[in-house]
N, C-alpha and C. Protein backbone atom coordinates (compact mmCIF):
# COMPACT_ATOMS: atom_id res chain seq x y z
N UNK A 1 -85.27 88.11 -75.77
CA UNK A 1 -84.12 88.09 -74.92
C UNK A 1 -83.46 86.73 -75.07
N UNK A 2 -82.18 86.82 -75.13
CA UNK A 2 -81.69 85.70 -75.54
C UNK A 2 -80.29 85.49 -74.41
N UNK A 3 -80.01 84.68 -73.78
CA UNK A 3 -78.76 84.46 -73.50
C UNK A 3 -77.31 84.80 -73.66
N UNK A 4 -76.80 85.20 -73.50
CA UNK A 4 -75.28 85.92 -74.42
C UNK A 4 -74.09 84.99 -73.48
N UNK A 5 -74.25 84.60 -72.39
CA UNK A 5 -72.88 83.92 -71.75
C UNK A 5 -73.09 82.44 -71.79
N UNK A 6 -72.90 81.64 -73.03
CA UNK A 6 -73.43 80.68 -73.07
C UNK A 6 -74.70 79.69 -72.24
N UNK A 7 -74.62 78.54 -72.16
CA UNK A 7 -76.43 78.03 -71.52
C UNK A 7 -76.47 78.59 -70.25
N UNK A 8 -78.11 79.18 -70.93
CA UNK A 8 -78.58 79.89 -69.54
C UNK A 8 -79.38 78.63 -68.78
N UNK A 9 -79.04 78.83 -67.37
CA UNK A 9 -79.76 78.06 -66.37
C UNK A 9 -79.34 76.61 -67.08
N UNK A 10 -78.38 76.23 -67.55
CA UNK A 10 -77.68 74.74 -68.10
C UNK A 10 -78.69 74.58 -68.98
N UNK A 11 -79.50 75.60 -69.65
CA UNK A 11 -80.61 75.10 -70.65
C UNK A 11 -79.48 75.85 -72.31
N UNK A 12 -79.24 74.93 -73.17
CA UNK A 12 -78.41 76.07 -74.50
C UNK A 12 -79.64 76.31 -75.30
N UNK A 13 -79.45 77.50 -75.78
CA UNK A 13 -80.33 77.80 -76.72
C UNK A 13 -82.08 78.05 -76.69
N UNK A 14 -81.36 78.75 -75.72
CA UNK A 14 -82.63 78.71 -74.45
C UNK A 14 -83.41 81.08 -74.69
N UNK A 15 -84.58 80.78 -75.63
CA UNK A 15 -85.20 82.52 -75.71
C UNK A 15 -86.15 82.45 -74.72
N UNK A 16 -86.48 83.52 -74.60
CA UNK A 16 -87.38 84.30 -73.68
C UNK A 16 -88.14 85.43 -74.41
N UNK A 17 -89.47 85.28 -74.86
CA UNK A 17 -90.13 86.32 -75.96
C UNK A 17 -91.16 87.05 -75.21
N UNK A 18 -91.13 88.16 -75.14
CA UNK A 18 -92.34 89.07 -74.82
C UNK A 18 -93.81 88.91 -75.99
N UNK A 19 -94.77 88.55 -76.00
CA UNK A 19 -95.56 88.29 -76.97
C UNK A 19 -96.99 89.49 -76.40
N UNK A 20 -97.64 89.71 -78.10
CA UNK A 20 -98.85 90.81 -77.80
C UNK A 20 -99.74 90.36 -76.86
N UNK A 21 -99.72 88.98 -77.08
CA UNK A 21 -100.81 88.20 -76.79
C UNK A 21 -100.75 87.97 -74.78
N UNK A 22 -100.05 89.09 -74.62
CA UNK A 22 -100.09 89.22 -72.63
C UNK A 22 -99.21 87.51 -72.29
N UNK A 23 -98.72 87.03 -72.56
CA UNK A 23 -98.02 85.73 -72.87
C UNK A 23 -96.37 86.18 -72.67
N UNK A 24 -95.63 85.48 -72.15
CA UNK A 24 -94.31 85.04 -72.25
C UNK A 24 -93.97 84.01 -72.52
N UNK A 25 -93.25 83.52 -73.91
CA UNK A 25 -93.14 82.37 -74.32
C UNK A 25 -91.51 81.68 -73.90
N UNK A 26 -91.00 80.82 -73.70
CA UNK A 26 -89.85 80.14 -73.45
C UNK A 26 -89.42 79.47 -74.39
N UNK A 27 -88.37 79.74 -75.02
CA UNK A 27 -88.12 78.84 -76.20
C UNK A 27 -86.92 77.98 -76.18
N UNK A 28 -86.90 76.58 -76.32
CA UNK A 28 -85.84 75.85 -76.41
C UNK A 28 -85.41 75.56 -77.40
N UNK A 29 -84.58 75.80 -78.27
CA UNK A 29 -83.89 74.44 -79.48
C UNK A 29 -84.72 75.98 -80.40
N UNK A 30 -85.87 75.03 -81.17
CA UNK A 30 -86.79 75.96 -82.15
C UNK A 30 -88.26 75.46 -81.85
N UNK A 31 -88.27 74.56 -80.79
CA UNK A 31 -90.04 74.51 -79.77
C UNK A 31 -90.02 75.76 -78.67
N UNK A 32 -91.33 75.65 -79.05
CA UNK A 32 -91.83 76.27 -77.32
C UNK A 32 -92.37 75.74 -76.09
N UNK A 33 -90.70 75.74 -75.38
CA UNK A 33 -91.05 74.92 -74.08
C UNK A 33 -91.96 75.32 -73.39
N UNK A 34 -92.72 76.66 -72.78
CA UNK A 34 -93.83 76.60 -71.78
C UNK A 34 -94.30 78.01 -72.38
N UNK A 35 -95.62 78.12 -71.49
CA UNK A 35 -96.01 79.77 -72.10
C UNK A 35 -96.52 80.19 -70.41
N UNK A 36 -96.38 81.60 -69.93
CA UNK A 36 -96.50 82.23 -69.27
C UNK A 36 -97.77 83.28 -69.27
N UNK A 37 -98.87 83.38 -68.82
CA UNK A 37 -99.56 84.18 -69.16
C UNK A 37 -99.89 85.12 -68.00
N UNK A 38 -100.02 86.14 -68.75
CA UNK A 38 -99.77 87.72 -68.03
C UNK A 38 -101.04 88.30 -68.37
N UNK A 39 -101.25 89.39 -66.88
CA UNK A 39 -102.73 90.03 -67.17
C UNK A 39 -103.14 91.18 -68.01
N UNK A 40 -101.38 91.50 -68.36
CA UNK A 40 -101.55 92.77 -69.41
C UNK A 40 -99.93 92.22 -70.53
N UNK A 41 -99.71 93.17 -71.19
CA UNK A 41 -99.16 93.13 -72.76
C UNK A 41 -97.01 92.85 -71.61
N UNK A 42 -96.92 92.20 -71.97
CA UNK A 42 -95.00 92.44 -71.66
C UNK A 42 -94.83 93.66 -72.61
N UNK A 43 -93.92 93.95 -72.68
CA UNK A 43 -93.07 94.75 -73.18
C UNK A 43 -91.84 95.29 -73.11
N UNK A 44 -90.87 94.77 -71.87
CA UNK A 44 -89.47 94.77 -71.67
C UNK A 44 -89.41 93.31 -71.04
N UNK A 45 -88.14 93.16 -71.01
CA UNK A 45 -87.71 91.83 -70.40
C UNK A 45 -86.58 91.95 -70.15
N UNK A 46 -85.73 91.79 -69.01
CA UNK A 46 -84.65 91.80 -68.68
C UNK A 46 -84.04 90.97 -67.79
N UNK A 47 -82.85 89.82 -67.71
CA UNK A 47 -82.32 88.96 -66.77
C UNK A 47 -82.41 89.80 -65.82
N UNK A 48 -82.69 89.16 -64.38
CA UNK A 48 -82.51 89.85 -62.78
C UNK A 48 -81.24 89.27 -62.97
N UNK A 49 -80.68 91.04 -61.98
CA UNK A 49 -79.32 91.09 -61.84
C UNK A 49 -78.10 90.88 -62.86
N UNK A 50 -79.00 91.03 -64.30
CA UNK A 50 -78.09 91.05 -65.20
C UNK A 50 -77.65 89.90 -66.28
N UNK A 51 -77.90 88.21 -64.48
CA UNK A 51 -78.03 87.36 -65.09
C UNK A 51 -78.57 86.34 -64.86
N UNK A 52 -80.07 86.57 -64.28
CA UNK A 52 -80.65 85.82 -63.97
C UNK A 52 -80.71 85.42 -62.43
N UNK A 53 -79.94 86.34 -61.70
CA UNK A 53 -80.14 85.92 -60.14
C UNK A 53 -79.54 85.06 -60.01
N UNK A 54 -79.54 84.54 -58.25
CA UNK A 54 -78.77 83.23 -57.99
C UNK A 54 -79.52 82.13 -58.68
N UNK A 55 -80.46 81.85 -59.27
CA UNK A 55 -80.72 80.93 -60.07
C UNK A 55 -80.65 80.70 -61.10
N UNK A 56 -80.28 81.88 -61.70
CA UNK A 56 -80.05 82.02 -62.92
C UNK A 56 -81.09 82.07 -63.97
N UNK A 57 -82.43 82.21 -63.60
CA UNK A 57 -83.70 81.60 -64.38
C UNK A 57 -84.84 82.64 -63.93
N UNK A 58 -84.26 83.79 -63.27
CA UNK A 58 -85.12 84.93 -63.01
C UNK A 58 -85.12 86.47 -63.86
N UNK A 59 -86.87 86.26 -64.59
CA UNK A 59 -86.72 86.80 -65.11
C UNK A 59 -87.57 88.72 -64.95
N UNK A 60 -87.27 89.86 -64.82
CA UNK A 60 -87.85 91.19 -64.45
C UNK A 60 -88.65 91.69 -65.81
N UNK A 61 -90.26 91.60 -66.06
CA UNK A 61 -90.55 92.18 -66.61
C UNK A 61 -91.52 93.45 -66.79
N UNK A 62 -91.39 94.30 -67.23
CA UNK A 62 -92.40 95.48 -67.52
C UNK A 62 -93.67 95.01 -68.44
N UNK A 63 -94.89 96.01 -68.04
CA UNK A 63 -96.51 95.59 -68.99
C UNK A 63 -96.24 96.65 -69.69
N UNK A 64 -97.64 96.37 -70.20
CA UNK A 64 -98.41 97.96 -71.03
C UNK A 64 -98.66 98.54 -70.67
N UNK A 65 -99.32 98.52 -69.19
CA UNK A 65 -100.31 99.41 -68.04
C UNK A 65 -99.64 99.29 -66.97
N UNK A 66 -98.17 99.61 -67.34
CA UNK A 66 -97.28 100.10 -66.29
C UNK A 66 -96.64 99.31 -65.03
N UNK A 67 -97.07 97.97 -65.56
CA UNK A 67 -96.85 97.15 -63.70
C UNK A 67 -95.22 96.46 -63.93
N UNK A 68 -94.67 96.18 -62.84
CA UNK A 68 -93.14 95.68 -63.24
C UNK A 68 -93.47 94.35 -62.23
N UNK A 69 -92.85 93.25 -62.82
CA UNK A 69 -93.14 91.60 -62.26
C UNK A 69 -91.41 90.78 -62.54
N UNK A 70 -91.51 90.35 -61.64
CA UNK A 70 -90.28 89.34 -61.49
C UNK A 70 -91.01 87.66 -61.55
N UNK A 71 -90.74 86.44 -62.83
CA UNK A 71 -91.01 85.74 -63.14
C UNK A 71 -89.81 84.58 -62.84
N UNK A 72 -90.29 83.52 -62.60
CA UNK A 72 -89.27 82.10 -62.13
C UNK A 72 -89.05 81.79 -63.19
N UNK A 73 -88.36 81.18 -64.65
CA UNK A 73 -88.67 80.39 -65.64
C UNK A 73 -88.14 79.10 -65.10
N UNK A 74 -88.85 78.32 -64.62
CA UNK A 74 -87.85 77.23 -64.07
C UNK A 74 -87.47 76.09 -65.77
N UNK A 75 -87.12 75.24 -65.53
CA UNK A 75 -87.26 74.53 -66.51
C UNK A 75 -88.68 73.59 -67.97
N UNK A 76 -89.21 73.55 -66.59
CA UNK A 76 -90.69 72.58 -67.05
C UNK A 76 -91.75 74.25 -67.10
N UNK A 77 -91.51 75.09 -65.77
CA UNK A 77 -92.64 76.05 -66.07
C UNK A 77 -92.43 77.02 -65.62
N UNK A 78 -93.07 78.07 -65.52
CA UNK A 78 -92.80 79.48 -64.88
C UNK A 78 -93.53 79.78 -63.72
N UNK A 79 -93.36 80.62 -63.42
CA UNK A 79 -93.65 81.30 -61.57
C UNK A 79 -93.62 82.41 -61.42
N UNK A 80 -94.82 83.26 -61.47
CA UNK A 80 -95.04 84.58 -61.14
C UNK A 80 -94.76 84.92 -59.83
N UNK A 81 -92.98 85.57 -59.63
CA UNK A 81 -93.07 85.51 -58.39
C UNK A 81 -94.05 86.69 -57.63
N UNK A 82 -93.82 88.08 -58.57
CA UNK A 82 -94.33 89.33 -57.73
C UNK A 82 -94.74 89.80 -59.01
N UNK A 83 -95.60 90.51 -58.89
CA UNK A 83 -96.00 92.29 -59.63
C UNK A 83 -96.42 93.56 -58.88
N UNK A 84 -96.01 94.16 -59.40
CA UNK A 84 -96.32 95.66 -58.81
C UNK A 84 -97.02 96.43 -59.82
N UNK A 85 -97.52 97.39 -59.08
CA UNK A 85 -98.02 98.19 -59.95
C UNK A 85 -97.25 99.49 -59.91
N UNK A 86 -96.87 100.09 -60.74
CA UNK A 86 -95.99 101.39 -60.90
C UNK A 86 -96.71 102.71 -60.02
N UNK A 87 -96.06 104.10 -60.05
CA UNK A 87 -97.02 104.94 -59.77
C UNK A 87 -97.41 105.94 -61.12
N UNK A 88 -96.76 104.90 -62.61
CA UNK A 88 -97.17 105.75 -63.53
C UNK A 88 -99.06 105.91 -63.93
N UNK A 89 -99.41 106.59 -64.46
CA UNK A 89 -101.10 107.07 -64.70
C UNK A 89 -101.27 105.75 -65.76
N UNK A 90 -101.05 104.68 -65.79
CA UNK A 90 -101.47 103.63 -66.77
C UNK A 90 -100.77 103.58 -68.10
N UNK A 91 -99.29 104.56 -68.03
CA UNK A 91 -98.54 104.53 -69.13
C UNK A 91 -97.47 102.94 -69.04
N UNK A 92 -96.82 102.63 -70.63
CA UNK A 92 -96.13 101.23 -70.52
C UNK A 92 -94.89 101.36 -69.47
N UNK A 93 -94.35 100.80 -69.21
CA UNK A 93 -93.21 100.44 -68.84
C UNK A 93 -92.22 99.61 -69.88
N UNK A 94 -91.75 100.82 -70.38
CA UNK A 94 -90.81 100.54 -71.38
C UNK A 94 -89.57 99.73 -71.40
N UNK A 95 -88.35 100.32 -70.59
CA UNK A 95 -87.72 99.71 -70.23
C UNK A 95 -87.30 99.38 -68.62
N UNK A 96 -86.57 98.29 -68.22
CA UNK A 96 -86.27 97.92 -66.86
C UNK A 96 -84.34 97.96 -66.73
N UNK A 97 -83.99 98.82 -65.98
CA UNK A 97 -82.74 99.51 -65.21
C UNK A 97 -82.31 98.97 -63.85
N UNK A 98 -81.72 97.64 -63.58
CA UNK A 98 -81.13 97.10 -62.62
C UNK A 98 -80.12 98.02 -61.93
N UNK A 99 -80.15 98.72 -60.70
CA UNK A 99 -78.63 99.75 -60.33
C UNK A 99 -78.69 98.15 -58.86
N UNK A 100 -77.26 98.11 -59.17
CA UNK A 100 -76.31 97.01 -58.04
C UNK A 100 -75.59 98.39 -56.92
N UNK A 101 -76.50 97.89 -55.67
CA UNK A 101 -75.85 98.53 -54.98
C UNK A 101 -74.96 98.20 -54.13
N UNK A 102 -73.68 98.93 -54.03
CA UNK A 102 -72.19 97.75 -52.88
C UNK A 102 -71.88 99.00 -51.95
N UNK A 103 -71.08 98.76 -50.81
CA UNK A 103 -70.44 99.55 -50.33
C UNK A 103 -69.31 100.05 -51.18
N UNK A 104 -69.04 101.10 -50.80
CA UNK A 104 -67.74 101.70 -51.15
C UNK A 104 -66.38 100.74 -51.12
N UNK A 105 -65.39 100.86 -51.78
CA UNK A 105 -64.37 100.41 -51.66
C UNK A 105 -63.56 100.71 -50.65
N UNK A 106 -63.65 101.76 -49.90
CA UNK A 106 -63.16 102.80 -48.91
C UNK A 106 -64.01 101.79 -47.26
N UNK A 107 -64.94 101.12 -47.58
CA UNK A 107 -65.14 100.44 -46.08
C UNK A 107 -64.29 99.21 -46.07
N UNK A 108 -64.02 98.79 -46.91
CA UNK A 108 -62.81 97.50 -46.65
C UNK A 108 -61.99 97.34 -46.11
N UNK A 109 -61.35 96.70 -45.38
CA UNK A 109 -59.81 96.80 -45.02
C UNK A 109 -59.00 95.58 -45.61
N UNK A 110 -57.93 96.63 -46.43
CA UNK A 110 -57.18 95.51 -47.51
C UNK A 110 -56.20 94.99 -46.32
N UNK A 111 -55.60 94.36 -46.31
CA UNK A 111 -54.31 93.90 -45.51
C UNK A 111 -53.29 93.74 -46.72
């Protein structure tokens, strides 16, 4: 996962790798700024909220054995904020589907 609206979290050139090795790696420049370690395999990765949340540095990922986790990448290190466990039978969690929910346009009052 890579950034697309120029520097993410004021970091440029700033990846985010799902690795076999149950690991999330952070990549700056062409080092690897920190590593993240996870109790099962990543396998999706997706900015919260599209783009990272109000911090911009939050990241939603899916395992192998089905659990979905929201991760801090702060700058220096990461932060497991939550995991869940799915109610799938121990299948992956492939991909992760953000729906933004708003009121209707119809509760507003335009003037």
């Amino acid at each position: 996962m890579i950034s697309s609206a120029g520097a993410w979290s004021g970091r440029p050139f700033t990846s985010v790798v799902a690795c076999a090795d149950a690991t999330i790696r952070v990549i700056e420049g062409s080092s690897i700024a920190y590593e993240v370690h996870l109790n099962s395999v990543p396998i999706a990765l997706y900015l919260f909220m599209g783009d990272g949340g109000h911090t911009k540095q939050l990241v939603l990922y899916g395992t192998r054995d089905g659990k979905l986790g929201l991760i801090d990448l702060k700058p220096k290190e990461g932060e497991i904020k939550w995991e869940l466990r799915t109610s799938s039978s121990g299948g992956a969690l492939l991909r992760v589907y953000v729906v933004i929910f708003a009121p209707p346009l119809s509760q507003f009052a335009w003037k």
